[in-house]
Every structure is written in structure tokens, then in C-alpha cells.
N, C-alpha and C. Protein backbone atom coordinates (compact mmCIF):
# COMPACT_ATOMS: atom_id res chain seq x y z
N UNK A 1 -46.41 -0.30 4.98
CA UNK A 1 -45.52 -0.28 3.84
C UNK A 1 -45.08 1.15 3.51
N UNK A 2 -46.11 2.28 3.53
CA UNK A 2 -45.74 3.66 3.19
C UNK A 2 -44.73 4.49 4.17
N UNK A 3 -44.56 3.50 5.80
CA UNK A 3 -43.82 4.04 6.48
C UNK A 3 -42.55 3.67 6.57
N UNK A 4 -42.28 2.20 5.70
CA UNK A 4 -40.90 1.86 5.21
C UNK A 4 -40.70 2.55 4.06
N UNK A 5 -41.37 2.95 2.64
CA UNK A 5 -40.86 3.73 2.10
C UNK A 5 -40.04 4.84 2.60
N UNK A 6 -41.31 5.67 4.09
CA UNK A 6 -41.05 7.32 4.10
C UNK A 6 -39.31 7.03 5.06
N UNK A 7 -39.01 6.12 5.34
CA UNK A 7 -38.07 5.79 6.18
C UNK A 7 -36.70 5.43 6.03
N UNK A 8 -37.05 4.61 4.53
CA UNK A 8 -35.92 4.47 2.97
C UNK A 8 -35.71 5.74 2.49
N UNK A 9 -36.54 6.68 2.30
CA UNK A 9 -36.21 7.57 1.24
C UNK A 9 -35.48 8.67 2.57
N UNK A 10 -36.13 9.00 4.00
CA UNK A 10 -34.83 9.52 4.80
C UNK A 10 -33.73 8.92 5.01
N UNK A 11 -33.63 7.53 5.48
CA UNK A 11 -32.30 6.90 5.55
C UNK A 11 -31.26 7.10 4.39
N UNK A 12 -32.06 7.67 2.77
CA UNK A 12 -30.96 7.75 1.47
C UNK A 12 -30.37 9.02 2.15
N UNK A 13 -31.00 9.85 2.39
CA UNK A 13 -30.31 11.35 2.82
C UNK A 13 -29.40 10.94 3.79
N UNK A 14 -29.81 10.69 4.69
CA UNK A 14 -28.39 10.41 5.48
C UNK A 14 -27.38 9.97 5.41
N UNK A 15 -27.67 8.95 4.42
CA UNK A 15 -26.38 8.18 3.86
C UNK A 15 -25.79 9.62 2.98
N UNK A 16 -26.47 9.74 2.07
CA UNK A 16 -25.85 10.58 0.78
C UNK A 16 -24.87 11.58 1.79
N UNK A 17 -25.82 11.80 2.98
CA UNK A 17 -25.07 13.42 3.79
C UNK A 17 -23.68 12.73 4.54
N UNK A 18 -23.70 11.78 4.97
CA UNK A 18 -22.57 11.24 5.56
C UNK A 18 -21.52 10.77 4.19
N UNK A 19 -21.96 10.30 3.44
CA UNK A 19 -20.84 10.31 2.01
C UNK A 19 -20.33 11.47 1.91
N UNK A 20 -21.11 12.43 1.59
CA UNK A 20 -20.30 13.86 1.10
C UNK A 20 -19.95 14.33 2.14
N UNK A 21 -20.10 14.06 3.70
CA UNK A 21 -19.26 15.04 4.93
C UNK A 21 -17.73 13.99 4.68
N UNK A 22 -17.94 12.60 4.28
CA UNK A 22 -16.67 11.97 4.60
C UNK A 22 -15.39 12.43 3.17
N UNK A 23 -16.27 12.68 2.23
CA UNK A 23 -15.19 13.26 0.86
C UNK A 23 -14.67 14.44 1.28
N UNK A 24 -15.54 15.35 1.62
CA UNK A 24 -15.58 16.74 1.55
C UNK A 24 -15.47 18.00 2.95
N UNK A 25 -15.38 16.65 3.66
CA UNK A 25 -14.73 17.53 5.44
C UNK A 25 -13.48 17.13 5.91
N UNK A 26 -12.91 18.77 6.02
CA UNK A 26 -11.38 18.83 6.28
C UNK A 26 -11.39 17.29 7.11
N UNK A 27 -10.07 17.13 7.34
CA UNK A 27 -9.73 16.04 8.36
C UNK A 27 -9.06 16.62 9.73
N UNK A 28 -9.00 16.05 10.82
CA UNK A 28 -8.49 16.83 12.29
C UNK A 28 -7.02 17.52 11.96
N UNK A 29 -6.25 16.84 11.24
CA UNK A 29 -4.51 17.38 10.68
C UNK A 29 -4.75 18.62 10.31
N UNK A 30 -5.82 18.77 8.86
CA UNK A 30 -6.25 19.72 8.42
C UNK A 30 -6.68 21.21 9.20
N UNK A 31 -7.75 20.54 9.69
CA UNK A 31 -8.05 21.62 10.28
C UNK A 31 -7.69 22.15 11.55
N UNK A 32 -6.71 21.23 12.55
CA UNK A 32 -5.50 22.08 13.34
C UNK A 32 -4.54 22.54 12.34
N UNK A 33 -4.21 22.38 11.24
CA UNK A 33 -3.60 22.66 9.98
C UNK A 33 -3.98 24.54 10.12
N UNK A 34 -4.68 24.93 9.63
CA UNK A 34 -5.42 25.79 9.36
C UNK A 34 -5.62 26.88 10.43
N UNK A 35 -6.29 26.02 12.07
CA UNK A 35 -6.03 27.04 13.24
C UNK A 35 -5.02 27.72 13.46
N UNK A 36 -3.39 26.53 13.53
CA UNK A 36 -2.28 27.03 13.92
C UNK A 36 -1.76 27.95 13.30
N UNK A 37 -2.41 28.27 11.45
CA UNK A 37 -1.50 28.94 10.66
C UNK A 37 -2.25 30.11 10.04
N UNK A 38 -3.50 30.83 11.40
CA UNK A 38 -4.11 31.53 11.08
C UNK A 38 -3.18 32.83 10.99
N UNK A 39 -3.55 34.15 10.85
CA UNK A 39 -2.70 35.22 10.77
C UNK A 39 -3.35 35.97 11.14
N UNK A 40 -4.01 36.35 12.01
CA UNK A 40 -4.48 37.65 12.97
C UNK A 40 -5.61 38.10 11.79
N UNK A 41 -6.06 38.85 12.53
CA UNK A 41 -7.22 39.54 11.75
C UNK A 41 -7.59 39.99 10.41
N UNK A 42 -6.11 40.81 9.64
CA UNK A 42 -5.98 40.96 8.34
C UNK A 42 -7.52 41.91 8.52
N UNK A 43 -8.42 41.49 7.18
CA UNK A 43 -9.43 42.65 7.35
C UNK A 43 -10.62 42.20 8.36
N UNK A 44 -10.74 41.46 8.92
CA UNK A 44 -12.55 40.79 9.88
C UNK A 44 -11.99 41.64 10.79
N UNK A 45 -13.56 41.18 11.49
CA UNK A 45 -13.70 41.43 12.78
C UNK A 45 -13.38 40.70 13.62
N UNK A 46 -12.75 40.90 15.08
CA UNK A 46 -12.68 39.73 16.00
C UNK A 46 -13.97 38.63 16.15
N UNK A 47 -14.94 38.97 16.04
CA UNK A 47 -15.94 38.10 16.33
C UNK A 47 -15.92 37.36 14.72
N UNK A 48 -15.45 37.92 13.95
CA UNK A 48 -15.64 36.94 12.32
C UNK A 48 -14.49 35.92 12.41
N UNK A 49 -13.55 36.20 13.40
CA UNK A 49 -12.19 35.32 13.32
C UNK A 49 -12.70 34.43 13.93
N UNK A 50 -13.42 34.63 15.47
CA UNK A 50 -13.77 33.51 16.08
C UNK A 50 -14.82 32.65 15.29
N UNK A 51 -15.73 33.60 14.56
CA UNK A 51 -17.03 32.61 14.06
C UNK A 51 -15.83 31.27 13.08
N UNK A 52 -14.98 31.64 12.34
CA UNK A 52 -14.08 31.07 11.11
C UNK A 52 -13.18 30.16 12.39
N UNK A 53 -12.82 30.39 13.31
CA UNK A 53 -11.75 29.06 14.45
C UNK A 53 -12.87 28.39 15.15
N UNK A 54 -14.21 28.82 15.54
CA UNK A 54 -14.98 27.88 15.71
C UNK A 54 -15.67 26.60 15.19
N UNK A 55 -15.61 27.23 13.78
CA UNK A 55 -16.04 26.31 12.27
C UNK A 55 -15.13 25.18 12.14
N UNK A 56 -14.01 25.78 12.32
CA UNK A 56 -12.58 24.69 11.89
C UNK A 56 -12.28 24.03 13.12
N UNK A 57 -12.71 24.38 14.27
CA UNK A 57 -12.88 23.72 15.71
C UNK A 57 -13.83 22.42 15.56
N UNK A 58 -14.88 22.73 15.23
CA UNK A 58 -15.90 22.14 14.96
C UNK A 58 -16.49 21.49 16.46
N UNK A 59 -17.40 20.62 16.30
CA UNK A 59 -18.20 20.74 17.94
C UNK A 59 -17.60 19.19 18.33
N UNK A 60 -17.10 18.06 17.95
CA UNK A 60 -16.78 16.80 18.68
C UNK A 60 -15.85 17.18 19.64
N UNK A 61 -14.75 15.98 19.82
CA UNK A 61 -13.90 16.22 20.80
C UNK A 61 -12.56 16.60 19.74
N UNK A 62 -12.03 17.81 20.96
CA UNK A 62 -10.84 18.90 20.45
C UNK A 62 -9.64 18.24 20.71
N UNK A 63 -9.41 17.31 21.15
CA UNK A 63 -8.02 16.54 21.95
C UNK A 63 -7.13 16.65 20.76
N UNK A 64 -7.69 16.44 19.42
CA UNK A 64 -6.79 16.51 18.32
C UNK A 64 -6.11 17.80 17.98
N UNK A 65 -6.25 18.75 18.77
CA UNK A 65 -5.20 20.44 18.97
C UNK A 65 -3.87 20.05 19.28
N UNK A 66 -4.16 18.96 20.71
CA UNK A 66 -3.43 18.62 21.80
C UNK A 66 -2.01 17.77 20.64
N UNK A 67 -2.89 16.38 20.17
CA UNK A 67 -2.12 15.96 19.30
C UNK A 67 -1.06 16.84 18.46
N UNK A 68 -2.38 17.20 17.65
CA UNK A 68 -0.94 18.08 16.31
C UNK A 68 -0.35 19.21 16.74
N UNK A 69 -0.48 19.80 17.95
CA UNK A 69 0.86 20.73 18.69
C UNK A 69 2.23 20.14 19.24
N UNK A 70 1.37 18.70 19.82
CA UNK A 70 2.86 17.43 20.25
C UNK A 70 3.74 17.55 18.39
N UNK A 71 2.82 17.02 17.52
CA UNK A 71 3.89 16.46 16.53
C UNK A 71 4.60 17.50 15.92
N UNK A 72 3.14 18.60 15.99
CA UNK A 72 4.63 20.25 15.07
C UNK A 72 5.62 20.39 16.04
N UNK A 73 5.74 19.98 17.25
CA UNK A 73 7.46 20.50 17.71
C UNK A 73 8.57 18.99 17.41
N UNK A 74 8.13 18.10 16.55
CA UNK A 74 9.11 16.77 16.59
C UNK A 74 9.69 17.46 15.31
N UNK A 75 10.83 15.76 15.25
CA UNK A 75 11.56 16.54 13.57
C UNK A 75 10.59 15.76 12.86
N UNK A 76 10.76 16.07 11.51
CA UNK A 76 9.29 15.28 10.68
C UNK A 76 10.19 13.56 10.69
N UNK A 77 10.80 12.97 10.50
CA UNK A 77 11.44 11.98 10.69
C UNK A 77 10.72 11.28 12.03
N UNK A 78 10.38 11.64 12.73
CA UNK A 78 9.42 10.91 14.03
C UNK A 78 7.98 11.35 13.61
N UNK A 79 7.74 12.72 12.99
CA UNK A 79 6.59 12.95 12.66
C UNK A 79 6.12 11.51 12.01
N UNK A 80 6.44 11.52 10.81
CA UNK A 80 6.34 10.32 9.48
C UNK A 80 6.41 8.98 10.70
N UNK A 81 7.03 8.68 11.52
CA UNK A 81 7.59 7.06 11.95
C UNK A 81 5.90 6.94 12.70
N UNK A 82 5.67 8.30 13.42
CA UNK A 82 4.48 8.00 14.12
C UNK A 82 2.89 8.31 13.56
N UNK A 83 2.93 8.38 12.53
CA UNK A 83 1.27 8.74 11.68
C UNK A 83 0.75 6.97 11.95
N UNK A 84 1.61 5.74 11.92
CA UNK A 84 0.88 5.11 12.04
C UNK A 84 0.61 4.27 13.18
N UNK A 85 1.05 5.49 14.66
CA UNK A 85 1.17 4.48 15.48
C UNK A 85 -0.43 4.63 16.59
N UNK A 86 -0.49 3.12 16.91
CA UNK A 86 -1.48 2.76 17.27
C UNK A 86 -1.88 3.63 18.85
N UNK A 87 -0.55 4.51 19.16
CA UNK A 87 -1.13 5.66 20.71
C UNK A 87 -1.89 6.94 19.76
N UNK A 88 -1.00 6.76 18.81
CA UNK A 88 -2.16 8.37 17.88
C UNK A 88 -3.55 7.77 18.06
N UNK A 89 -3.68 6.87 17.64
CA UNK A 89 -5.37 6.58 17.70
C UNK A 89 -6.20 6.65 19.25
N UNK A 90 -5.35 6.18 19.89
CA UNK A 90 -6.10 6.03 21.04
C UNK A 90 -6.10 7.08 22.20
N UNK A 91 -5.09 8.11 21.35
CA UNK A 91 -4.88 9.06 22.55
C UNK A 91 -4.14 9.11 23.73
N UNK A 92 -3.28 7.59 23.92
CA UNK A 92 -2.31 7.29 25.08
C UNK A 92 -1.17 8.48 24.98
N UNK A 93 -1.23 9.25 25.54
CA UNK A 93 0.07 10.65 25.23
C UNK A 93 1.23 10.38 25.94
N UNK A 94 1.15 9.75 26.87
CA UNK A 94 2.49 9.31 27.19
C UNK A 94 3.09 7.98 26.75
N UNK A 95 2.23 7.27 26.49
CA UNK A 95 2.77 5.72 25.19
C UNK A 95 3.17 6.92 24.05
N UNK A 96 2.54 7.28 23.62
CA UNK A 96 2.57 8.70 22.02
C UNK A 96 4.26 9.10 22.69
N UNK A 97 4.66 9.86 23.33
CA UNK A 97 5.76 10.08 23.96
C UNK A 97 6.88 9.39 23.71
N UNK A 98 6.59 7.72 24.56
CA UNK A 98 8.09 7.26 24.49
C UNK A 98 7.97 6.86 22.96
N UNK A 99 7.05 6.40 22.39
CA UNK A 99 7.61 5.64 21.06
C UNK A 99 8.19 6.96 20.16
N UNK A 100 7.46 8.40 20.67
CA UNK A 100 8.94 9.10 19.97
C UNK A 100 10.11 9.26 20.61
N UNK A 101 9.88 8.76 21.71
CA UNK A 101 11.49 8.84 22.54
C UNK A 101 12.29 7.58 21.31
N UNK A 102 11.91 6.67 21.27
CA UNK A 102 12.61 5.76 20.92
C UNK A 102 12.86 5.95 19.60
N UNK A 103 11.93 6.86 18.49
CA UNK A 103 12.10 6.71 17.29
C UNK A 103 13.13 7.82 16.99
N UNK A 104 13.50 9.04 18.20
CA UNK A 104 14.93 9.95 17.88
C UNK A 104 15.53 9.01 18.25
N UNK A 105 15.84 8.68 19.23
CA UNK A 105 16.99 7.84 19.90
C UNK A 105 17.48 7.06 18.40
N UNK A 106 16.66 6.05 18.02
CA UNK A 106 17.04 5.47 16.83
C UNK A 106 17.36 6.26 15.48
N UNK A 107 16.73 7.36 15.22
CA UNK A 107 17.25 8.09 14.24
C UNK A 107 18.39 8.80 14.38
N UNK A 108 18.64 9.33 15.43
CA UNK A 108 20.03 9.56 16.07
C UNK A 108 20.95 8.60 15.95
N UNK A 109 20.90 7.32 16.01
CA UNK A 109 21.92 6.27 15.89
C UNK A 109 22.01 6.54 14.63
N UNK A 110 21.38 6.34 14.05
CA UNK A 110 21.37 5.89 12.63
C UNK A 110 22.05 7.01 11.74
N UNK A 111 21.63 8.44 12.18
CA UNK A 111 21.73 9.54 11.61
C UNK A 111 23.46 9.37 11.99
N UNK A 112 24.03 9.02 13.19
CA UNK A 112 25.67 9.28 13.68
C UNK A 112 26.39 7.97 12.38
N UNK A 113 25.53 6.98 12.49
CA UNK A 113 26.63 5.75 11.46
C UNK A 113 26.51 6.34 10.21
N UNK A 114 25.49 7.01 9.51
CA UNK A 114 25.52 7.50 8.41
C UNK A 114 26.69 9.04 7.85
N UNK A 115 26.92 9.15 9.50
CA UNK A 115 27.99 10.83 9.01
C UNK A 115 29.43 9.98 9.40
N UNK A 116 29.42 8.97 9.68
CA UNK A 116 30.88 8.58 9.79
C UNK A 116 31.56 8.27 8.66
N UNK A 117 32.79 8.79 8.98
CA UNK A 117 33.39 8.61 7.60
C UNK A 117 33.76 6.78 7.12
N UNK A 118 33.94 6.50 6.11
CA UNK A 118 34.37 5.15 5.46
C UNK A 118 36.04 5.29 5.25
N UNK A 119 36.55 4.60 5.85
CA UNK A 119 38.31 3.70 5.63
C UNK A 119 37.97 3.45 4.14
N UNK A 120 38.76 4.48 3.48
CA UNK A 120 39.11 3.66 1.96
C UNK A 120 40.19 2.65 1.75
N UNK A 121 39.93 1.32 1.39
CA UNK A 121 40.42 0.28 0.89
C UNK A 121 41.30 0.11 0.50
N UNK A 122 42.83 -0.14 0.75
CA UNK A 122 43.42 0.39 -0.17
C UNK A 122 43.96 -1.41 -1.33
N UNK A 123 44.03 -1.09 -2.38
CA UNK A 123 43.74 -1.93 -3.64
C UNK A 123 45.00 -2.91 -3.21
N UNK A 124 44.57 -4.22 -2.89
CA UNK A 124 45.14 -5.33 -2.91
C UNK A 124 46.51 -5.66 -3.85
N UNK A 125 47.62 -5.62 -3.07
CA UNK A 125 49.02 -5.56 -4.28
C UNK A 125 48.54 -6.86 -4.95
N UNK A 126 49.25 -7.16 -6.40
CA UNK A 126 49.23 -8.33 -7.03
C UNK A 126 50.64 -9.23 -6.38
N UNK A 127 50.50 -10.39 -6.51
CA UNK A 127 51.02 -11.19 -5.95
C UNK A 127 52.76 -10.97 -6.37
N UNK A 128 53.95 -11.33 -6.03
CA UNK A 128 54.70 -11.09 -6.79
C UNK A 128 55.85 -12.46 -6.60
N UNK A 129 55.78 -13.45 -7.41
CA UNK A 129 56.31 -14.73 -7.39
C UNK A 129 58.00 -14.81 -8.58
């Protein structure tokens, strides 16, 4: 019984520690957020810059660099179409690819019918009997 207590009362920590890493740790956007928009040294040392891009690196898998360098060169209009698409999750980069092929292509259409000009109407004569 005292070794299900001692086993409850570690399992609370872990939980509690995985609650507060999930509130309170940047997210992958974020923190390629942060790498890309570092600014050189300013006052550190080279080795303090790396200790600070290692931190924000963090130790899982890095593929998410790969990602948010693809989406900072789109227009945000494909950015936005693709946050919810199901190759972001899985990492398919060339599925990730065409569905932004397809989502300029379509914003491009859309963007050309929207700059065309409109034929104004011209007001129906009244009848004349």
C-alpha cells in the first residue's frame, strides 16, 4: 500500500510538470519564431548565443525549422489556408507543396475576378406608350 502511495504522490509531479510544460512552453511556430528573428550578438558571447538557439532548439525532432522556413517564404493567404492542413501534421513536404500549389493558383483566380472591373448598368428606360 505505501508503494502505491510513494507512486501517486510521484505520478502528481509529473502530471503537475507536464501541465505547466503544456501552458507555459513556447510552441514549434514560436520558437522557430524567435530563432529566425534573432539579431547577432548585440552584447553575449558567441557561446551565450548558442547556449540561448540551443534552448529554443530544444532536444526533440527539429524538422519544424524545415516547416516554418517553407511557410515564411508563402504569401500569408496560403500561409492561413494551410495551418490546418493535415501534410503540416504529418510532415508530407511535397503533399505540404502542392496543396500550396493549388491554394495560389486559386487565390490568384480569385484575386484576377476580384480586380476586374464591373459593366455599370445602365438604368432601364421607362416604357413609353
Amino acid at each position: 500500500m505505501g508503494l502505491l502511495r510513494q507512486s501517486l504522490r510521484a505520478n502528481k509531479y509529473g502530471v503537475l510538470k507536464d501541465s505547466l510544460l503544456r501552458i507555459y512552453q513556447l510552441s514549434e511556430e514560436e520558437r522557430a519564431d524567435h530563432l529566425f528573428s534573432l539579431n547577432g550578438l548585440g552584447d553575449s558571447k558567441p557561446s551565450e548565443l548558442m547556449e540561448n538557439m540551443l534552448a529554443l532548439l530544444g532536444t526533440g525532432d527539429t524538422s519544424f525549422l524545415f516547416t516554418h522556413l517553407f511557410l515564411r517564404q508563402l504569401p500569408p493567404v496560403v500561409r492561413t489556408a494551410l495551418a490546418s492542413s493535415e501534410y503540416l501534421r504529418s510532415k508530407d513536404y511535397r503533399a505540404l507543396a502542392e496543396e500550396a500549389d493549388k491554394i495560389l493558383l486559386a487565390s490568384r483566380v480569385h484575386g484576377i475576378h476580384s480586380m476586374m472591373p464591373t459593366i455599370p448598368r445602365m438604368p432601364a428606360e421607362p416604357c413609353q406608350n
